[in-house]
N, C-alpha and C. Protein backbone atom coordinates (compact mmCIF):
# COMPACT_ATOMS: atom_id res chain seq x y z
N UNK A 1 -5.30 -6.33 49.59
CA UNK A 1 -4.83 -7.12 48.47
C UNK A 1 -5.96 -7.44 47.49
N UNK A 2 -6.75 -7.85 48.13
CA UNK A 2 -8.07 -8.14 47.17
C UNK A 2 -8.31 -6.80 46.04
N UNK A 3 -8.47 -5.32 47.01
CA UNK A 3 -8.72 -4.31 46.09
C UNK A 3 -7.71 -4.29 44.93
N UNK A 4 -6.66 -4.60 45.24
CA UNK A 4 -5.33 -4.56 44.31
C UNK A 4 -5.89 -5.41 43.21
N UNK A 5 -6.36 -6.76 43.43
CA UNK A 5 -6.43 -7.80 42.65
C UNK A 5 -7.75 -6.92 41.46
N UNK A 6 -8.74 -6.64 42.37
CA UNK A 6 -9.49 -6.02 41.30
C UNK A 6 -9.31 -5.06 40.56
N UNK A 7 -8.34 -4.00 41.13
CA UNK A 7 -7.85 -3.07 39.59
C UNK A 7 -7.29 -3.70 39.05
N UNK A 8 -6.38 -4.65 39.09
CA UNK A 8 -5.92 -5.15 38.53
C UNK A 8 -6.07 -6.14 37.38
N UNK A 9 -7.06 -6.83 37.50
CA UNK A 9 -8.34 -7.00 36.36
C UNK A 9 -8.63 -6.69 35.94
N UNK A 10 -9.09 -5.13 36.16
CA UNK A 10 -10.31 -4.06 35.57
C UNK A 10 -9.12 -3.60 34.62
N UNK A 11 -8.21 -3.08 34.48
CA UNK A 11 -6.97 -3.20 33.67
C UNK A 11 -6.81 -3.57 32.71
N UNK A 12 -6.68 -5.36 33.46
CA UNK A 12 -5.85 -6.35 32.53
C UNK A 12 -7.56 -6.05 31.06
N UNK A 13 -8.59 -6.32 31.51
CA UNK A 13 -9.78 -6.43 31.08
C UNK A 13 -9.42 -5.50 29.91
N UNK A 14 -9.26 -4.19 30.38
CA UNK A 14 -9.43 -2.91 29.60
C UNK A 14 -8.40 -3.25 28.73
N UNK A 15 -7.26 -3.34 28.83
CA UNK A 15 -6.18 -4.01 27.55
C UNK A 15 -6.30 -4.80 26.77
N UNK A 16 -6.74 -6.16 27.32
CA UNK A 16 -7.14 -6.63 26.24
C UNK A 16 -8.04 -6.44 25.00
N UNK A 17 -9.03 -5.52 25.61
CA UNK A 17 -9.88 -4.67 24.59
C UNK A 17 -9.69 -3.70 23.97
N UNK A 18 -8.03 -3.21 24.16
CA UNK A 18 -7.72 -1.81 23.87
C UNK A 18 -6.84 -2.77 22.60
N UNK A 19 -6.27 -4.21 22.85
CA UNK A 19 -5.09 -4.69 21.80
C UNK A 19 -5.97 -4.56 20.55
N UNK A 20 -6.89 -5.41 20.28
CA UNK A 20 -7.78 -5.01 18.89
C UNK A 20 -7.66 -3.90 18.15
N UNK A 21 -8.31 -3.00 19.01
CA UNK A 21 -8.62 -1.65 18.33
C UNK A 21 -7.28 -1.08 17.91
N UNK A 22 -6.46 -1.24 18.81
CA UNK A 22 -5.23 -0.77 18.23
C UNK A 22 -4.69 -1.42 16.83
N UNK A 23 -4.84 -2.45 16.95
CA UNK A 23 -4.85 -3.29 15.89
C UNK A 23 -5.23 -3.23 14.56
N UNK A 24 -6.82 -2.72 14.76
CA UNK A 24 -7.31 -2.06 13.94
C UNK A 24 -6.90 -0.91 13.26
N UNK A 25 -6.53 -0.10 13.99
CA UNK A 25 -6.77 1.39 13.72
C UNK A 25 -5.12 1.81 12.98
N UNK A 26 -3.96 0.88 13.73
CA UNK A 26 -2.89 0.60 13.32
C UNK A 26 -2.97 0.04 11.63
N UNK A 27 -3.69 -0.53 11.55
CA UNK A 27 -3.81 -0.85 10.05
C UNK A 27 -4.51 -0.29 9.34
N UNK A 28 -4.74 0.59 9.91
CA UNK A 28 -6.40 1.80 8.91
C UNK A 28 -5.32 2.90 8.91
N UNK A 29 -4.79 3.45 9.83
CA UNK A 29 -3.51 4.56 9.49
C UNK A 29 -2.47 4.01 8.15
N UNK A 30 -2.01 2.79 8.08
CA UNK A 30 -1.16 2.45 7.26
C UNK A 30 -1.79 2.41 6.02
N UNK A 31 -3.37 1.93 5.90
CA UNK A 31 -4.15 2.17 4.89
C UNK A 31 -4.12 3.29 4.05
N UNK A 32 -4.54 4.04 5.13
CA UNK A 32 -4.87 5.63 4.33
C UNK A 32 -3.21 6.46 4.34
N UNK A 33 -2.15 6.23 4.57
CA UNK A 33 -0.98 6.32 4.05
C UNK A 33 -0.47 7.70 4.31
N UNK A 34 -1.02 8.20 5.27
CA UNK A 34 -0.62 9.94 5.51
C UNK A 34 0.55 9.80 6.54
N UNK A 35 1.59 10.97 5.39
CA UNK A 35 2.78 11.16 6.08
C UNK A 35 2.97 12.45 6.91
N UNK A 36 3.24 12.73 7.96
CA UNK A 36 3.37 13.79 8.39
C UNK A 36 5.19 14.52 8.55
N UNK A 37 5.56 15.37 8.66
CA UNK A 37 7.08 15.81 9.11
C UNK A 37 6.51 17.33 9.90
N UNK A 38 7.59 17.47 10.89
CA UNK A 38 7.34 18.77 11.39
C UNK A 38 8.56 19.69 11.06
N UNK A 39 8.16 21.03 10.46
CA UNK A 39 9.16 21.49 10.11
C UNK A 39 10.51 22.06 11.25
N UNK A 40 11.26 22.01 10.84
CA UNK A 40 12.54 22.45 12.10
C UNK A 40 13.67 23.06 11.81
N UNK A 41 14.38 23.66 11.70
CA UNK A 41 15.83 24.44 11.47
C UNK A 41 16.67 23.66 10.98
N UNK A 42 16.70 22.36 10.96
CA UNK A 42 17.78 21.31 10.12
C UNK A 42 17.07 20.89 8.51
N UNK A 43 15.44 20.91 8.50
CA UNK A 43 14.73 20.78 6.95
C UNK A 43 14.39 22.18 6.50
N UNK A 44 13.94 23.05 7.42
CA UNK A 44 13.61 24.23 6.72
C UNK A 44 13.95 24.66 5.63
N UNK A 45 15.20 25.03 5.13
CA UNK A 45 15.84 25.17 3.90
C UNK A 45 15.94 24.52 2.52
N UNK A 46 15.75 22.98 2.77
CA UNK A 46 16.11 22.23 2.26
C UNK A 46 14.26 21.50 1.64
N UNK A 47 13.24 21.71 2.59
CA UNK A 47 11.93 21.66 1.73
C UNK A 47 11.66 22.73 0.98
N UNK A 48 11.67 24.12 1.64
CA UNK A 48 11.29 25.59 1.16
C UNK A 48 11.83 25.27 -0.28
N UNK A 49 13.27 24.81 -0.54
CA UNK A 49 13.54 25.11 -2.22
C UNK A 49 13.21 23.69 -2.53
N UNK A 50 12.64 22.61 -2.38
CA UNK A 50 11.65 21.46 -3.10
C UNK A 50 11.06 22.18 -3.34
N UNK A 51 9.93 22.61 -2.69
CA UNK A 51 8.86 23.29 -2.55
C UNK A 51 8.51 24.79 -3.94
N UNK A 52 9.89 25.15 -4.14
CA UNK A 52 9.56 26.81 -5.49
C UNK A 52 9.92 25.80 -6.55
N UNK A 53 9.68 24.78 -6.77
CA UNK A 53 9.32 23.91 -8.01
C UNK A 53 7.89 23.87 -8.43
N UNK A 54 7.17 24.34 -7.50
CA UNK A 54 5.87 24.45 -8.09
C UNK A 54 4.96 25.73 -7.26
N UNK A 55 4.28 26.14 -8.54
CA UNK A 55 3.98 27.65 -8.45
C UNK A 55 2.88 28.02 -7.84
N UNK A 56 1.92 26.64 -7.68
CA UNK A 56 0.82 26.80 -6.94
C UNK A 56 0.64 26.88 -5.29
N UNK A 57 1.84 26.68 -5.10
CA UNK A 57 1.89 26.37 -3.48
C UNK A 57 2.29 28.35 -3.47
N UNK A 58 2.08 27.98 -1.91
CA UNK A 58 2.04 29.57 -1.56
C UNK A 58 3.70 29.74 -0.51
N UNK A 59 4.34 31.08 -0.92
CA UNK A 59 5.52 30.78 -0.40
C UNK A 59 5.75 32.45 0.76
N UNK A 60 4.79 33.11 0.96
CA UNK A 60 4.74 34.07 1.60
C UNK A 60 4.69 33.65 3.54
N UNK A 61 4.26 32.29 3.62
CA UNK A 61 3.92 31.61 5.05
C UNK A 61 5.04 30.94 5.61
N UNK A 62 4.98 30.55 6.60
CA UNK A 62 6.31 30.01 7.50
C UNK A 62 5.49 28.69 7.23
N UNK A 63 6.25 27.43 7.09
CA UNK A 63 5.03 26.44 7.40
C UNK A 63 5.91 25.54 8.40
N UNK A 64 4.77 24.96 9.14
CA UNK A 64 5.07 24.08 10.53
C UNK A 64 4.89 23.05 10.43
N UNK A 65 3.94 22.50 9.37
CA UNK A 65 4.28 21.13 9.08
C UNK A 65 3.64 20.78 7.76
N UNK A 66 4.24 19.98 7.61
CA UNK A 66 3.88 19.24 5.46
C UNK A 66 3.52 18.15 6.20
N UNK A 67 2.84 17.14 4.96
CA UNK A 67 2.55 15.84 4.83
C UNK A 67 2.45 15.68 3.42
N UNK A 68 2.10 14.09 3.29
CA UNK A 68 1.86 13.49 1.60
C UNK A 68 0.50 12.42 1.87
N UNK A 69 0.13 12.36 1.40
CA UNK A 69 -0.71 10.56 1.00
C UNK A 69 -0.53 10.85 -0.67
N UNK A 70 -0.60 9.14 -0.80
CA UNK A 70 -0.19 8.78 -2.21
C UNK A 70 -2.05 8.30 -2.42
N UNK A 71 -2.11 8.75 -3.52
CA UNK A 71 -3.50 7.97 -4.49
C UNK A 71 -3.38 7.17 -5.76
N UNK A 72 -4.65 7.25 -6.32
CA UNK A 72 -4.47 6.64 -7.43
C UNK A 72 -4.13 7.46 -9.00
N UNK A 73 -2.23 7.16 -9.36
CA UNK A 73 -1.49 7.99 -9.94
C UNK A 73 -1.27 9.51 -9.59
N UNK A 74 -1.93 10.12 -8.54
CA UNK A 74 -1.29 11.47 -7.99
C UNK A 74 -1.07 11.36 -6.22
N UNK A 75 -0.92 12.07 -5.85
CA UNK A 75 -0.60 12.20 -4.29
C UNK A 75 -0.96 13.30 -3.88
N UNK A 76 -1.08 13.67 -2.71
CA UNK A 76 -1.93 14.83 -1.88
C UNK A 76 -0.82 15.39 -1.42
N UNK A 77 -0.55 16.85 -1.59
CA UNK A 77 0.43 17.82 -0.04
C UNK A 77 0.22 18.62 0.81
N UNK A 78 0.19 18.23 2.21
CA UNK A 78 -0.75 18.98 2.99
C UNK A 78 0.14 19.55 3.33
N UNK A 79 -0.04 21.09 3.55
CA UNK A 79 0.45 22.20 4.40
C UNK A 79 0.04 22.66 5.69
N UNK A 80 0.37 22.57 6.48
CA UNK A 80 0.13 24.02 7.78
C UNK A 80 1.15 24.61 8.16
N UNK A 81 0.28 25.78 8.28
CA UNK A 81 1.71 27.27 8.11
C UNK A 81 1.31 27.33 9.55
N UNK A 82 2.58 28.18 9.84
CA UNK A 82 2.65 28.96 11.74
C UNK A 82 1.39 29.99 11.92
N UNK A 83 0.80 30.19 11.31
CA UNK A 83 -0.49 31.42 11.32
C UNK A 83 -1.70 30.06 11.70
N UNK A 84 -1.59 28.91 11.56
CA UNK A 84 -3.11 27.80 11.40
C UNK A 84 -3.59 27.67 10.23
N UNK A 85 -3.46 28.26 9.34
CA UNK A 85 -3.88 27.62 8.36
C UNK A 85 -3.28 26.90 7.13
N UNK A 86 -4.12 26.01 6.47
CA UNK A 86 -3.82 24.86 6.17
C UNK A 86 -4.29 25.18 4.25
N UNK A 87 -3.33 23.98 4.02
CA UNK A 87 -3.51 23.93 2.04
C UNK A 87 -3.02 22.64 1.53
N UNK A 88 -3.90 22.30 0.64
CA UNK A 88 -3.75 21.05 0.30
C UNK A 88 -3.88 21.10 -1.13
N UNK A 89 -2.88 20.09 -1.80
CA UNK A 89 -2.17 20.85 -3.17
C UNK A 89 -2.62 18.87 -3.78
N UNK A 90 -3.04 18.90 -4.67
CA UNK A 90 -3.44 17.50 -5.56
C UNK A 90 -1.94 17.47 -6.77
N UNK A 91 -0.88 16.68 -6.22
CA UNK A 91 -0.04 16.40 -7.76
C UNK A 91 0.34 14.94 -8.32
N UNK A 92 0.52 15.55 -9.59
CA UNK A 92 1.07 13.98 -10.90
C UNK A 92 2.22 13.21 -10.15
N UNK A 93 2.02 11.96 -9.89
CA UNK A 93 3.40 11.27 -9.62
C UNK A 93 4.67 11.86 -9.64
N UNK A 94 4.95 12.56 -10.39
CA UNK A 94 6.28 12.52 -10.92
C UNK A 94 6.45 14.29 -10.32
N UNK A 95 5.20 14.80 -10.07
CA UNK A 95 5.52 16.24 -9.76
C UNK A 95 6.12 16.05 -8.16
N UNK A 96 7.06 16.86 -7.75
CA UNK A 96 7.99 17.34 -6.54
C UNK A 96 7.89 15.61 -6.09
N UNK A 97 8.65 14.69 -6.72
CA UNK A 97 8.82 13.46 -6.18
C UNK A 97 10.15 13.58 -5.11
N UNK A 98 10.59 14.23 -5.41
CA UNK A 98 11.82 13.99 -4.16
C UNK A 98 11.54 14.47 -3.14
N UNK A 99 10.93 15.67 -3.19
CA UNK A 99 10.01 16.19 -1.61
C UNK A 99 8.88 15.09 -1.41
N UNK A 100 8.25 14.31 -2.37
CA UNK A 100 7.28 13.32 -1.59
C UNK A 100 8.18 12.34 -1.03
N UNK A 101 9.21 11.84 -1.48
CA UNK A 101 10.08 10.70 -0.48
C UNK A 101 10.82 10.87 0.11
N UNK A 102 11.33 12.16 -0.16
CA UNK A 102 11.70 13.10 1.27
C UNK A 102 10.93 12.71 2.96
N UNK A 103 9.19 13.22 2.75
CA UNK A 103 8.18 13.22 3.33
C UNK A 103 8.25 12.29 4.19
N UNK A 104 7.83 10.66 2.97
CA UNK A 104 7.97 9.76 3.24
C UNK A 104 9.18 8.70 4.53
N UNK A 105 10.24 9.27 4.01
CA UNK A 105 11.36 8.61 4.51
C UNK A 105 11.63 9.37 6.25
N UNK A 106 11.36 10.51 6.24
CA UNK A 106 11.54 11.55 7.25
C UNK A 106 10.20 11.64 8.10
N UNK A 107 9.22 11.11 7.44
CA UNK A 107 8.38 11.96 8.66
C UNK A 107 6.99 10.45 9.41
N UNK A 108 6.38 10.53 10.23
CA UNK A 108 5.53 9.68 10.75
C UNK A 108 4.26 9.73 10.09
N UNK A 109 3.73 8.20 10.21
CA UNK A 109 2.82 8.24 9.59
C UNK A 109 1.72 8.22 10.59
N UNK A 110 0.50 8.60 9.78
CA UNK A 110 -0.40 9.25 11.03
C UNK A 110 -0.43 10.19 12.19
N UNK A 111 0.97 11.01 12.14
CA UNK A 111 1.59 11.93 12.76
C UNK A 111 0.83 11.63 14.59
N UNK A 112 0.42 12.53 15.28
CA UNK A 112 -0.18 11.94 16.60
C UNK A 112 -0.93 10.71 16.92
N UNK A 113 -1.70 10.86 16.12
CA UNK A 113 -2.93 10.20 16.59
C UNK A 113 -2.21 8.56 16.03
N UNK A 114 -1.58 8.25 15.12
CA UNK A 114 -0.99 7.26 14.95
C UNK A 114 0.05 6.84 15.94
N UNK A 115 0.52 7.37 16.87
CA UNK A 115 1.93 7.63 17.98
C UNK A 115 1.00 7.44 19.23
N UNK A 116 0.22 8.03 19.31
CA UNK A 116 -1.00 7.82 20.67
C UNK A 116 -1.31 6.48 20.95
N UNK A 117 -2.07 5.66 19.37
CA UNK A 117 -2.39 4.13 18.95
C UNK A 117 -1.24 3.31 19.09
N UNK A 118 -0.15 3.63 18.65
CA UNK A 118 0.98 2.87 18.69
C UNK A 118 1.59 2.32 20.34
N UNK A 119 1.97 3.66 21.22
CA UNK A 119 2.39 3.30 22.55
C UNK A 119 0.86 2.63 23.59
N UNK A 120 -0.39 3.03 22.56
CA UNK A 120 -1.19 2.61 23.75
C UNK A 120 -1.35 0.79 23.64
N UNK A 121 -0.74 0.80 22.40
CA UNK A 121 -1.17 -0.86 22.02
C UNK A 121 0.08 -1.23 22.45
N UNK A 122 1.37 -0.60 22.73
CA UNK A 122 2.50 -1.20 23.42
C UNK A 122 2.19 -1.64 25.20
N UNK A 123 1.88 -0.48 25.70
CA UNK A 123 1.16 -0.61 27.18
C UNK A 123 0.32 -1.49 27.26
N UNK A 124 -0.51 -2.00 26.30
CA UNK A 124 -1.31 -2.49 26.71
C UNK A 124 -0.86 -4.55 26.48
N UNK A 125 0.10 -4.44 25.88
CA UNK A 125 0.64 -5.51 25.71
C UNK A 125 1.68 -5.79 26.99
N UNK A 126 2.02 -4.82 27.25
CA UNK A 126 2.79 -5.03 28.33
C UNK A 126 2.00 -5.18 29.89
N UNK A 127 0.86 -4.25 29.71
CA UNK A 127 -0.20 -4.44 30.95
C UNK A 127 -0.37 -6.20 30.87
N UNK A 128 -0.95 -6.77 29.72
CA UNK A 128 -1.42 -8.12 29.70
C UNK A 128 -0.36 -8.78 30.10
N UNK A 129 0.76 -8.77 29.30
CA UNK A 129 2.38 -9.64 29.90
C UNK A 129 2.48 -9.20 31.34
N UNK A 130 2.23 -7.90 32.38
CA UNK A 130 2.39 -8.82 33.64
C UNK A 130 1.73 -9.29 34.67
N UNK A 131 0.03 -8.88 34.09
CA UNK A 131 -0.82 -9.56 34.52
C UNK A 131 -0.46 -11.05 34.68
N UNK A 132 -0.33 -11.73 33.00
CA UNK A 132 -0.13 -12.92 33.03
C UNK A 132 0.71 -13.31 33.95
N UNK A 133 2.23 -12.94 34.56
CA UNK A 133 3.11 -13.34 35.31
C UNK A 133 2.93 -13.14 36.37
N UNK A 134 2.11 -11.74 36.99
CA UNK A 134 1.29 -11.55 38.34
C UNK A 134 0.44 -13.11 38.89
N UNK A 135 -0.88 -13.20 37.50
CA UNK A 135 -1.70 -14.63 37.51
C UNK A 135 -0.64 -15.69 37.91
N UNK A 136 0.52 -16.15 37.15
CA UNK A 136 1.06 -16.99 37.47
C UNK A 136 1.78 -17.28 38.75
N UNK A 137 2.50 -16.03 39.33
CA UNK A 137 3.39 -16.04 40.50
C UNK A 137 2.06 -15.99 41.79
N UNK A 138 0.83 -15.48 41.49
CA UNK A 138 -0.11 -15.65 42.91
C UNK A 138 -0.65 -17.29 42.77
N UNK A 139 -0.33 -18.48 41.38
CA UNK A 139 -0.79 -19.74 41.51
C UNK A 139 0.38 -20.31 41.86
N UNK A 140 1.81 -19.97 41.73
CA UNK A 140 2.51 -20.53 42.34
C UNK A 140 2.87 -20.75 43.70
N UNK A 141 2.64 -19.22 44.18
CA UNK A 141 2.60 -18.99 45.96
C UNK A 141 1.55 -19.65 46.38
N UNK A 142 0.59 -20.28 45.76
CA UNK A 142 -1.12 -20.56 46.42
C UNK A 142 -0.86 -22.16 46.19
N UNK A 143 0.13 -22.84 45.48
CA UNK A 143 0.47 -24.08 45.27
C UNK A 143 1.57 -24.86 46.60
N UNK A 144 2.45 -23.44 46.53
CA UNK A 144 3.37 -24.14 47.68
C UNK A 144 3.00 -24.09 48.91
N UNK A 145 1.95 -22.70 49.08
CA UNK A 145 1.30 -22.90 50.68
C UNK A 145 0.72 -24.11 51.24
N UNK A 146 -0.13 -24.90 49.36
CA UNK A 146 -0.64 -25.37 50.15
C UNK A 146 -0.01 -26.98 50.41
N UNK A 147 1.44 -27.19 49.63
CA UNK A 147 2.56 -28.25 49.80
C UNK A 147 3.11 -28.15 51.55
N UNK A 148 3.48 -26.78 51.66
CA UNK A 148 3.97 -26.16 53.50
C UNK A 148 2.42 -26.70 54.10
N UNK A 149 1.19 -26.77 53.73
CA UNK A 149 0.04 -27.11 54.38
C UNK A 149 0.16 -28.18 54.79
N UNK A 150 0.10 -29.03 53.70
CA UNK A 150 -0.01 -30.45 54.17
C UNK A 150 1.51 -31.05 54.77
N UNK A 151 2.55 -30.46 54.74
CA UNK A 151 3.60 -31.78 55.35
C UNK A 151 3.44 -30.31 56.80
């Protein structure tokens, strides 16, 4: 039991130090504002012709996944095609706006690495919540033993 008690610490310990950072990093993804979508057989069609609105993008590639970040008065469009490689297109507000809130509305922000941060700061909230109730239910059992002690 004792060994139990000490992972169990070493844990609770590690979570609480993991809630911050998540914290952090959760608000540095929302900062920098990158949308990701993965392409799939239900959008395929329906980005590809957003997409021949503008002549600079390349339309010979399969692509596997888009993104957006918004800047100051233009926005970024990131490409990766099924081959690995990648293209990133600088446009005016107003250029392919319905594919940027398309993007937006449809796809995750910070794509993995934002989803990784997210469930690890959930676990780790939940590690602390049953530590805390673990802590509490071993002071309650250690209270009544010692009530059964004395009578």
């Amino acid at each position: 039991m004792d060994r139990f008690n000490k992972n169990f610490k070493t844990i609770f310990i590690i979570a609480i130090i993991l809630i911050p950072i998540c914290i952090v990093l959760s608000f540095l993804y929302a900062l920098k504002g990158q949308y990701y979508l993965n392409i799939n057989k239900q959008n395929e069609d329906y980005i590809v012709k957003m997409l021949e609105e503008d002549n600079d993008i390349s339309k010979d590639k399969k692509i596997r996944k888009i993104g957006n970040m918004q800047g100051l008065g233009d926005w970024v469009l990131y490409l990766e095609y099924t081959d690995g490689s990648k293209e990133e297109d600088i446009l005016d507000d107003g250029d392919l706006h319905e594919l940027y809130m398309y993007i937006k509305q449809n796809g995750k922000l910070g794509e993995t690495k934002a989803t990784i941060v997210h469930y690890t700061f959930i676990a780790s909230v939940g590690i602390v919540i049953l530590y805390s109730i673990y802590k509490i239910c071993m002071h309650i059992n250690k209270k009544t033993d010692e009530i059964i002690d004395k009578n």
